[in-house]
Protein backbone atom coordinates (compact mmCIF):
# COMPACT_ATOMS: atom_id res chain seq x y z
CA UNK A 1 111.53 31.63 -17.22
CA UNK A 2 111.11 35.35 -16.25
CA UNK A 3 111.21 36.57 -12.45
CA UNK A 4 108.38 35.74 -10.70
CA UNK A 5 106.24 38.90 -10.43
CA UNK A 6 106.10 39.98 -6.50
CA UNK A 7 102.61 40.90 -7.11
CA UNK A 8 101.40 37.67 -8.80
CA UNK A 9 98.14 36.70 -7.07
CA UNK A 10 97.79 33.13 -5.68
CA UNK A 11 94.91 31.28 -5.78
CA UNK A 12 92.41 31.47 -3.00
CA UNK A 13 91.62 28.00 -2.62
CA UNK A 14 93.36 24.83 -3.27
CA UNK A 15 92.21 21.48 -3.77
CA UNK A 16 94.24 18.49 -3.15
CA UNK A 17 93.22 15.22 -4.57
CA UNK A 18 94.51 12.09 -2.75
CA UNK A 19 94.66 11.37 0.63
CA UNK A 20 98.75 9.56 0.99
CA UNK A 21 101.22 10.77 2.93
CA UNK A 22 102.42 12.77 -0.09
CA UNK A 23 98.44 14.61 -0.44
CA UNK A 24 98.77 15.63 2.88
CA UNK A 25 101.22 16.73 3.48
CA UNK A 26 100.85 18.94 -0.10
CA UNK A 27 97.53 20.08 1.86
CA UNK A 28 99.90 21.07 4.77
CA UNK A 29 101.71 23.39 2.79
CA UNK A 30 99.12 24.96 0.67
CA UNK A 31 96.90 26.03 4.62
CA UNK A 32 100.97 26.83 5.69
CA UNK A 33 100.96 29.26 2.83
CA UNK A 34 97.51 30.77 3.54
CA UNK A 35 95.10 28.95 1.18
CA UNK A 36 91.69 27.55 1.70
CA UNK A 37 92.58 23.54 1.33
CA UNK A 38 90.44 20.86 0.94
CA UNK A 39 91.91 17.27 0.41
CA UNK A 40 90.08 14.40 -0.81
CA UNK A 41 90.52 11.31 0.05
CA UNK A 42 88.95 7.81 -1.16
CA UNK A 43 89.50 5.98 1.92
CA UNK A 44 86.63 7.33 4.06
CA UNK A 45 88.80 6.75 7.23
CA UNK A 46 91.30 8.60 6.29
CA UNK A 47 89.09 11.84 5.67
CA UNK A 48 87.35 10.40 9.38
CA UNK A 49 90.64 10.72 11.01
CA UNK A 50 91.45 14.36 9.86
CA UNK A 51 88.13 15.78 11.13
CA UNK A 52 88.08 14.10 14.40
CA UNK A 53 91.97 14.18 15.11
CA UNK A 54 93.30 16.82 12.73
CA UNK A 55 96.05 13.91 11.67
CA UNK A 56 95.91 11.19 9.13
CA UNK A 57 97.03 8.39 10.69
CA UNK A 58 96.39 5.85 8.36
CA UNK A 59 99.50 7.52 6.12
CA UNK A 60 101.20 10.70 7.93
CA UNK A 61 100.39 9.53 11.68
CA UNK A 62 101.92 11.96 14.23
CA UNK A 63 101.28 15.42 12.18
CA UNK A 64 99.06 17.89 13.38
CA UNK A 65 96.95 19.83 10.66
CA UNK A 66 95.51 23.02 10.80
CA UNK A 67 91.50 23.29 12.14
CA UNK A 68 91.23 25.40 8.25
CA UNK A 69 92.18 22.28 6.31
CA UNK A 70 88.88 20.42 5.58
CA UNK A 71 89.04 17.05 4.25
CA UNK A 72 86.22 15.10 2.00
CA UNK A 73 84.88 12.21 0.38
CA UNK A 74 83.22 14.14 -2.27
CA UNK A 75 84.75 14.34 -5.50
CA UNK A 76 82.95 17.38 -6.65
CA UNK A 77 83.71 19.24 -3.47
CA UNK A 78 87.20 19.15 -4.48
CA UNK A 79 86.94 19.97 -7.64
CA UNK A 80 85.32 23.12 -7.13
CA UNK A 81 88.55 24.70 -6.36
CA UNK A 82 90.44 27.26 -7.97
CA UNK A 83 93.67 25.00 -8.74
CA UNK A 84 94.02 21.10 -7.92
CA UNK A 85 97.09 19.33 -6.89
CA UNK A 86 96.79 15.63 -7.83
CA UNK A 87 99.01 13.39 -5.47
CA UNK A 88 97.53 10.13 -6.77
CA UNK A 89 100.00 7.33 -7.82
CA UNK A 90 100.89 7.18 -11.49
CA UNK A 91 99.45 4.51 -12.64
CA UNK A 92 96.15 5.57 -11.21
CA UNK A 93 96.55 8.86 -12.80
CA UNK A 94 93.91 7.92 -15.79
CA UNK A 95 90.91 6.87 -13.74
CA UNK A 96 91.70 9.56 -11.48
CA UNK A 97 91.64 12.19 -14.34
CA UNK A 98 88.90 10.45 -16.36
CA UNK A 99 86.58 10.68 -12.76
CA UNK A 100 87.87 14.35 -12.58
CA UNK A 101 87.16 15.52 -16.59
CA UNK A 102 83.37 16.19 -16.07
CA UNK A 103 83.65 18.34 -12.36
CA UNK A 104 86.55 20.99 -13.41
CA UNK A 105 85.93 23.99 -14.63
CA UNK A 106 87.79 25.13 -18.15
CA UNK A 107 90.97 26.62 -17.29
CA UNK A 108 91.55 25.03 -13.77
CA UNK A 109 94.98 24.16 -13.05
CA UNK A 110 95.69 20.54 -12.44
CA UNK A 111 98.92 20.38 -10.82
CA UNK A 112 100.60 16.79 -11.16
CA UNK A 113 102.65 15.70 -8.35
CA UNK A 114 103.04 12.19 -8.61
CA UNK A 115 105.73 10.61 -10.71
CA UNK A 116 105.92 8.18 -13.09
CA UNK A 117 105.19 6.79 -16.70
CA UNK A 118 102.00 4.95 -17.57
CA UNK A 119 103.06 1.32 -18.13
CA UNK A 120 101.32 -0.02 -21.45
CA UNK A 121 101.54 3.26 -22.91
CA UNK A 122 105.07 4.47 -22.03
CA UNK A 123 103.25 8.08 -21.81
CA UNK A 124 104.51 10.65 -19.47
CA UNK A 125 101.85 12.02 -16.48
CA UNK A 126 101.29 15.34 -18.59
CA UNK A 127 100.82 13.37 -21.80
CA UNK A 128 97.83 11.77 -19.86
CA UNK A 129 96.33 15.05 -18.45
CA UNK A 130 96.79 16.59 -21.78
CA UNK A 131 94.53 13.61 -23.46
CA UNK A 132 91.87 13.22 -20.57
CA UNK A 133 91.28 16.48 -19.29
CA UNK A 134 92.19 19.02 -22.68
CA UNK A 135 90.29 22.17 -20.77
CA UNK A 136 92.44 22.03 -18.04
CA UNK A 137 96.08 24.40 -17.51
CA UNK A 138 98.49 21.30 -17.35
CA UNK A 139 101.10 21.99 -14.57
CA UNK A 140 103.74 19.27 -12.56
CA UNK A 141 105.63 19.38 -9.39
CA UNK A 142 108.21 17.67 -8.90
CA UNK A 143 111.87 17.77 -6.76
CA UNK A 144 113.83 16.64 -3.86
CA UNK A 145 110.96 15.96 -1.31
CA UNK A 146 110.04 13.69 1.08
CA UNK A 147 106.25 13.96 2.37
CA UNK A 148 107.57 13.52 6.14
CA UNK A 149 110.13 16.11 5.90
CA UNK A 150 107.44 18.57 3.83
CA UNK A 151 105.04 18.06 6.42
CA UNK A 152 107.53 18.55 9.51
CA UNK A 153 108.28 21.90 8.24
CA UNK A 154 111.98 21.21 7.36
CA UNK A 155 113.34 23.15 4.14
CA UNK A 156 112.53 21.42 1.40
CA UNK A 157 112.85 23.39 -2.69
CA UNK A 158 110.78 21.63 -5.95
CA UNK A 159 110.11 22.63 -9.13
CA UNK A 160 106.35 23.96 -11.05
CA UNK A 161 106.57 23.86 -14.49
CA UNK A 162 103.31 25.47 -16.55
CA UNK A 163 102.79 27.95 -18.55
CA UNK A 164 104.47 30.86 -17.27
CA UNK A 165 101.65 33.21 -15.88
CA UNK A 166 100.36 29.63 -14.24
CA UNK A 167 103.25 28.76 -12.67
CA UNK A 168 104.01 32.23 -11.11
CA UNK A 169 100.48 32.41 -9.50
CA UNK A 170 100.88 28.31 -8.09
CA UNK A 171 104.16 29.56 -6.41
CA UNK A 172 102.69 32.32 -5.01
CA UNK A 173 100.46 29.72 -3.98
CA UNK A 174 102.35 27.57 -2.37
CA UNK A 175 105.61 29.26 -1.39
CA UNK A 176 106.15 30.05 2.62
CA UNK A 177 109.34 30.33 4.25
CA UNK A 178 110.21 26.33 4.69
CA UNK A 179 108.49 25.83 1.10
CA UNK A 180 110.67 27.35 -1.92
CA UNK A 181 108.93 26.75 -5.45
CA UNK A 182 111.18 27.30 -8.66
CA UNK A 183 109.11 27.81 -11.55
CA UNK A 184 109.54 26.72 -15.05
CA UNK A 185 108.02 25.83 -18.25
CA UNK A 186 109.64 22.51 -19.15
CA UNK A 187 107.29 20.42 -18.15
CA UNK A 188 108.77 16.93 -20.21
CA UNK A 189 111.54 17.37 -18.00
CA UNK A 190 110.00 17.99 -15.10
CA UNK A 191 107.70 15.25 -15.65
CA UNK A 192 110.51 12.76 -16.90
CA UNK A 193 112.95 13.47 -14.52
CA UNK A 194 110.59 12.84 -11.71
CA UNK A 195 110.14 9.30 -13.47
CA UNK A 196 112.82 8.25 -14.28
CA UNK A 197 114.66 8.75 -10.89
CA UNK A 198 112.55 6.62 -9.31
CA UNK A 199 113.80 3.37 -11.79
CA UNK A 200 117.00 4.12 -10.79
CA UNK A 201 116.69 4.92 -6.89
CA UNK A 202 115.61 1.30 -6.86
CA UNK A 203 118.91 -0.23 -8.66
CA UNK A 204 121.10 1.98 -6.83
CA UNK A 205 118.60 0.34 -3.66
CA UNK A 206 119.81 -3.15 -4.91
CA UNK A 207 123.44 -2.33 -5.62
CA UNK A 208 123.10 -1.31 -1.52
CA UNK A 209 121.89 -4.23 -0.73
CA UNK A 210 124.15 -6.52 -2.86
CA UNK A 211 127.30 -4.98 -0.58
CA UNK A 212 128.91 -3.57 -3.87
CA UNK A 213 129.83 -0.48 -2.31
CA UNK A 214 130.14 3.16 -2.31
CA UNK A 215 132.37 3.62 -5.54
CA UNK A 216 129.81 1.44 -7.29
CA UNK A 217 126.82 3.42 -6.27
CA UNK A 218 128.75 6.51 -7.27
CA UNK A 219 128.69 4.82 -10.67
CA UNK A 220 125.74 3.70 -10.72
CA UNK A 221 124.36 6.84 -10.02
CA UNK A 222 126.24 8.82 -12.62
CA UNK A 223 125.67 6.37 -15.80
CA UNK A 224 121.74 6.42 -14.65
CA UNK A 225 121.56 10.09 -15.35
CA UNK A 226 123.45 10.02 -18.54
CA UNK A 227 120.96 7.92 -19.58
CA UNK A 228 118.31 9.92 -18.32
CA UNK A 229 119.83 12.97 -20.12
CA UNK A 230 120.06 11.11 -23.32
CA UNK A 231 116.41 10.27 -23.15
CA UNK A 232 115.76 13.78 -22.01
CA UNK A 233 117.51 15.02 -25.24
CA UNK A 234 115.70 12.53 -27.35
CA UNK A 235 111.95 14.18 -25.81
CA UNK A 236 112.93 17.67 -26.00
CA UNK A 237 113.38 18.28 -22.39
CA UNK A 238 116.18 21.10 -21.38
CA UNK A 239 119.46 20.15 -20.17
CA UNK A 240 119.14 23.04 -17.78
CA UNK A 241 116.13 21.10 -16.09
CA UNK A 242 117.75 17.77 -16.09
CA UNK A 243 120.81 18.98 -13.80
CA UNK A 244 117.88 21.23 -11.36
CA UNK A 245 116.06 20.08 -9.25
CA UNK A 246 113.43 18.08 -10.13
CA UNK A 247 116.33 15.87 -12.00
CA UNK A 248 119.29 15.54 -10.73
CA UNK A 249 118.17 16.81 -7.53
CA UNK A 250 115.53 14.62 -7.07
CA UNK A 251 117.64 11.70 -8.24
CA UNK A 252 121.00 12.00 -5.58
CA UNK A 253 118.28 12.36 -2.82
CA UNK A 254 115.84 9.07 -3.95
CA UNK A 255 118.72 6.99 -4.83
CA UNK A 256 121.16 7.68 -1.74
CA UNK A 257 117.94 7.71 1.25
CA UNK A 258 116.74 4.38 3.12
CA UNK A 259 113.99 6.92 3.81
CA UNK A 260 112.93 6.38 -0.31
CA UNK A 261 110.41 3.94 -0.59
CA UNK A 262 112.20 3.32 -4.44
CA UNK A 263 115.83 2.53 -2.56
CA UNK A 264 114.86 0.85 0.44
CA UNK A 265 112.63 -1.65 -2.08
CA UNK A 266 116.04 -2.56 -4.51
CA UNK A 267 117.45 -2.56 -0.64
CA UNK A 268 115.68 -5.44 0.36
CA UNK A 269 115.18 -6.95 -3.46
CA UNK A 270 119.07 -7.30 -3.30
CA UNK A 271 119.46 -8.66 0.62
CA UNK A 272 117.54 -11.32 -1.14
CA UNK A 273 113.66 -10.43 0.19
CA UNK A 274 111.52 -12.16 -2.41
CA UNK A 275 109.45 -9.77 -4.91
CA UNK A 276 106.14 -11.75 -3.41
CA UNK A 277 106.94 -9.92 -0.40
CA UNK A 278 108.09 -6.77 -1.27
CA UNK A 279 104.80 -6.66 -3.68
CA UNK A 280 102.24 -7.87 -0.86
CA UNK A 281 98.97 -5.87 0.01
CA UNK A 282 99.89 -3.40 2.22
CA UNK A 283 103.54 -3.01 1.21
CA UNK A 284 104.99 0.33 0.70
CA UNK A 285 104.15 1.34 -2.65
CA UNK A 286 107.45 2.05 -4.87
CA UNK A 287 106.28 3.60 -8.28
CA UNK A 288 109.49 2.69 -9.81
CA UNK A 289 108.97 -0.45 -10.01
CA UNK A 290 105.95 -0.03 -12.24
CA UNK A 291 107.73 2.88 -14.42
CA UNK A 292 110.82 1.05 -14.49
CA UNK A 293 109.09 -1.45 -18.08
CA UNK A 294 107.60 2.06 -19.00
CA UNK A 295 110.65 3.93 -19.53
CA UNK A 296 112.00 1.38 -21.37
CA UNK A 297 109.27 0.94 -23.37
CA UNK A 298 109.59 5.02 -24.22
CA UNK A 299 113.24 4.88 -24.93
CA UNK A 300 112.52 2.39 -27.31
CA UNK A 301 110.28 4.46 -29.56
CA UNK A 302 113.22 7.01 -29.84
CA UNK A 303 115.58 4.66 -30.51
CA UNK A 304 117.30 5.69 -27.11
CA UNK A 305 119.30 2.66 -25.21
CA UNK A 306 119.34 2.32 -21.75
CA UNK A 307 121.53 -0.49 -20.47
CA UNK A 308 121.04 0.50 -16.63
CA UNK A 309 117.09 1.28 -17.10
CA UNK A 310 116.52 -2.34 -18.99
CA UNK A 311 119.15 -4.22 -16.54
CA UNK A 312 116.79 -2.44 -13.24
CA UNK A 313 113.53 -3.91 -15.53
CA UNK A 314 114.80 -7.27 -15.87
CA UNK A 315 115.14 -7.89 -12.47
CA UNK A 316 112.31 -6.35 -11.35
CA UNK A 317 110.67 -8.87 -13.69
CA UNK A 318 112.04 -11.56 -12.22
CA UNK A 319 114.11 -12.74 -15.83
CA UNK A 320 117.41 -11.75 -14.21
CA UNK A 321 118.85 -12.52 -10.81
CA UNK A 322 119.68 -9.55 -8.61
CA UNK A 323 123.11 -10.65 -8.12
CA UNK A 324 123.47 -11.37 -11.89
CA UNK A 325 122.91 -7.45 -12.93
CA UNK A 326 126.68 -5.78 -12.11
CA UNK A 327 127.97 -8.79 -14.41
CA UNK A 328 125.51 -7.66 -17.22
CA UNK A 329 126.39 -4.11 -16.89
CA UNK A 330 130.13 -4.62 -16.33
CA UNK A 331 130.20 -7.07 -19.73
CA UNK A 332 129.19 -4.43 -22.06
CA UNK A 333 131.76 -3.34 -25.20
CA UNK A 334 134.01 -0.20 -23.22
CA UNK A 335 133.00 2.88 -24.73
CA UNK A 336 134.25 6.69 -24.45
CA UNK A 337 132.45 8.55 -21.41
């Protein structure tokens, strides 16, 4: 990827589709860099609460947001933006887009920044986008972020990956002085390393909570990204983007944060919490839970093993006991690092 051009012009306005914590506070930093925003949101309290309060407290209570940031309930109104950030979860990503399709004009940027991989398909987010909404300029985001700490202002660095010329005009988008964009055009890595961290924040989560300690964490945590490397190898994803940000970044901070929905979820899985619970209406929503079966699944059709990835599954299908998965791991044939 070539030096972003200083004189690279951003897009005016930015539309940011789904209403989270994660959505707004996206919206936060496109009105921080000097965009026109407009979020939408499907919960109509949600977009309620930003134009009477200038908060959402339903998901990012306690954040003020500019009087420029207009939030609707109207699709279209969204869509008529010049580029689109879509915060939606990943395995709502196909309704969303398939809703989206007929309202975007040919060449709009969609920007994906959720992560995950479609379970029943195994497909990564921009294999989706590329199928539902062909017209579009595919783009992801993805890094070490968490919404809170985005929306609080404190110094937070991700990854774009698009074509080139797209990418340079979403980071002069979106870049301001607590917001640092790295562009790039690997976007299978970008998208896969954004999913696949989240599998493995939730085993390191449940080593955590099984007491097993720090040295097995640190283990934990570096067999999960060979794996994720050797899958990344397998897809045609750069090594180069694997060890940035949104990779191994992205990974160290999910997997080593109570703050990460994905670790504090294995957290409580291994104190013994029962799934029921964890999984109720109105619980946090960890998307590596759904991924975890989905990367699998994709390793599978390249022939790629991963022993942590299928151990994390297991349990999170409830046909292995939490305090049953060091044995399995530990039991396998020793092998050359």
């Amino acid at each position: 990827m070539t030096k972003t051009d200083v004189n690279t012009k951003p897009y005016n306005v930015i539309g940011v589709i789904g209403g989270g914590a994660w959505g707004t506070a996206l919206a936060l930093v496109a009105a921080n860099a000097g965009r026109k925003t407009v979020i939408w949101a499907r919960e109509s309290d949600v977009v309620e609460s930003i134009r009477r309060t200038r908060q959402n407290a339903q998901f990012l209570a306690g954040v003020l947001l500019p009087s420029g940031l207009r939030a609707t309930g109207d699709l279209a109104e969204a869509a008529r933006a010049d580029a689109l950030l879509l915060a939606v979860p990943a395995q709502h990503l196909r309704a969303s887009l398939t809703a989206l399709a007929p309202l975007i004009a040919e060449g709009t940027p969609l920007v994906l920044c959720a992560k995950g991989i479609e379970r029943g398909t195994g497909e990564l987010l921009t294999e989706i986008l590329a199928e539902i909404v062909p017209h579009a300029q595919p783009a992801i985001l993805s890094g070490p972020s968490f919404a809170r700490d985005v929306a609080k202002g404190l110094p937070t660095a991700i990854t774009i990956a698009a074509r080139p010329d797209i990418a340079q005009a979403l980071q002069a988008s979106l870049a301001h002085a607590q917001f640092r964009p790295y562009a790039s055009d690997d976007m299978i890595g970008v998208a896969l390393g954004g999913a696949a961290k989240n599998v493995y924040a939730v085993g390191c989560g449940i080593a955590e909570g099984l007491g097993l300690g720090e040295s097995a964490r640190a283990a934990l945590l570096t067999r999960s990204f060979a794996e994720l490397a050797r899958l990344g190898e397998a897809l045609g994803a750069r090594p180069e983007t694997l060890m940035g940000l949104s990779g191994l970044g992205d990974l160290v901070l999910t997997a080593s944060s109570p703050s990460s929905r994905n670790f504090a979820f294995g957290l409580k899985l291994g104190r013994g919490v029962p799934m029921s619970e964890l999984r109720a209406p109105g619980a946090p929503l960890a998307e590596g839970v759904e991924t975890a079966p989905a990367l699998v699944a994709r390793a599978r059709m390249v022939n790629v093993e991963l022993p942590i990835a299928e151990t994390i599954a297991a349990v999170l299908d409830g046909m292995l006991p939490a305090g049953q998965a060091l044995e399995r791991l530990m039991s396998r044939p020793l092998k050359p690092e």
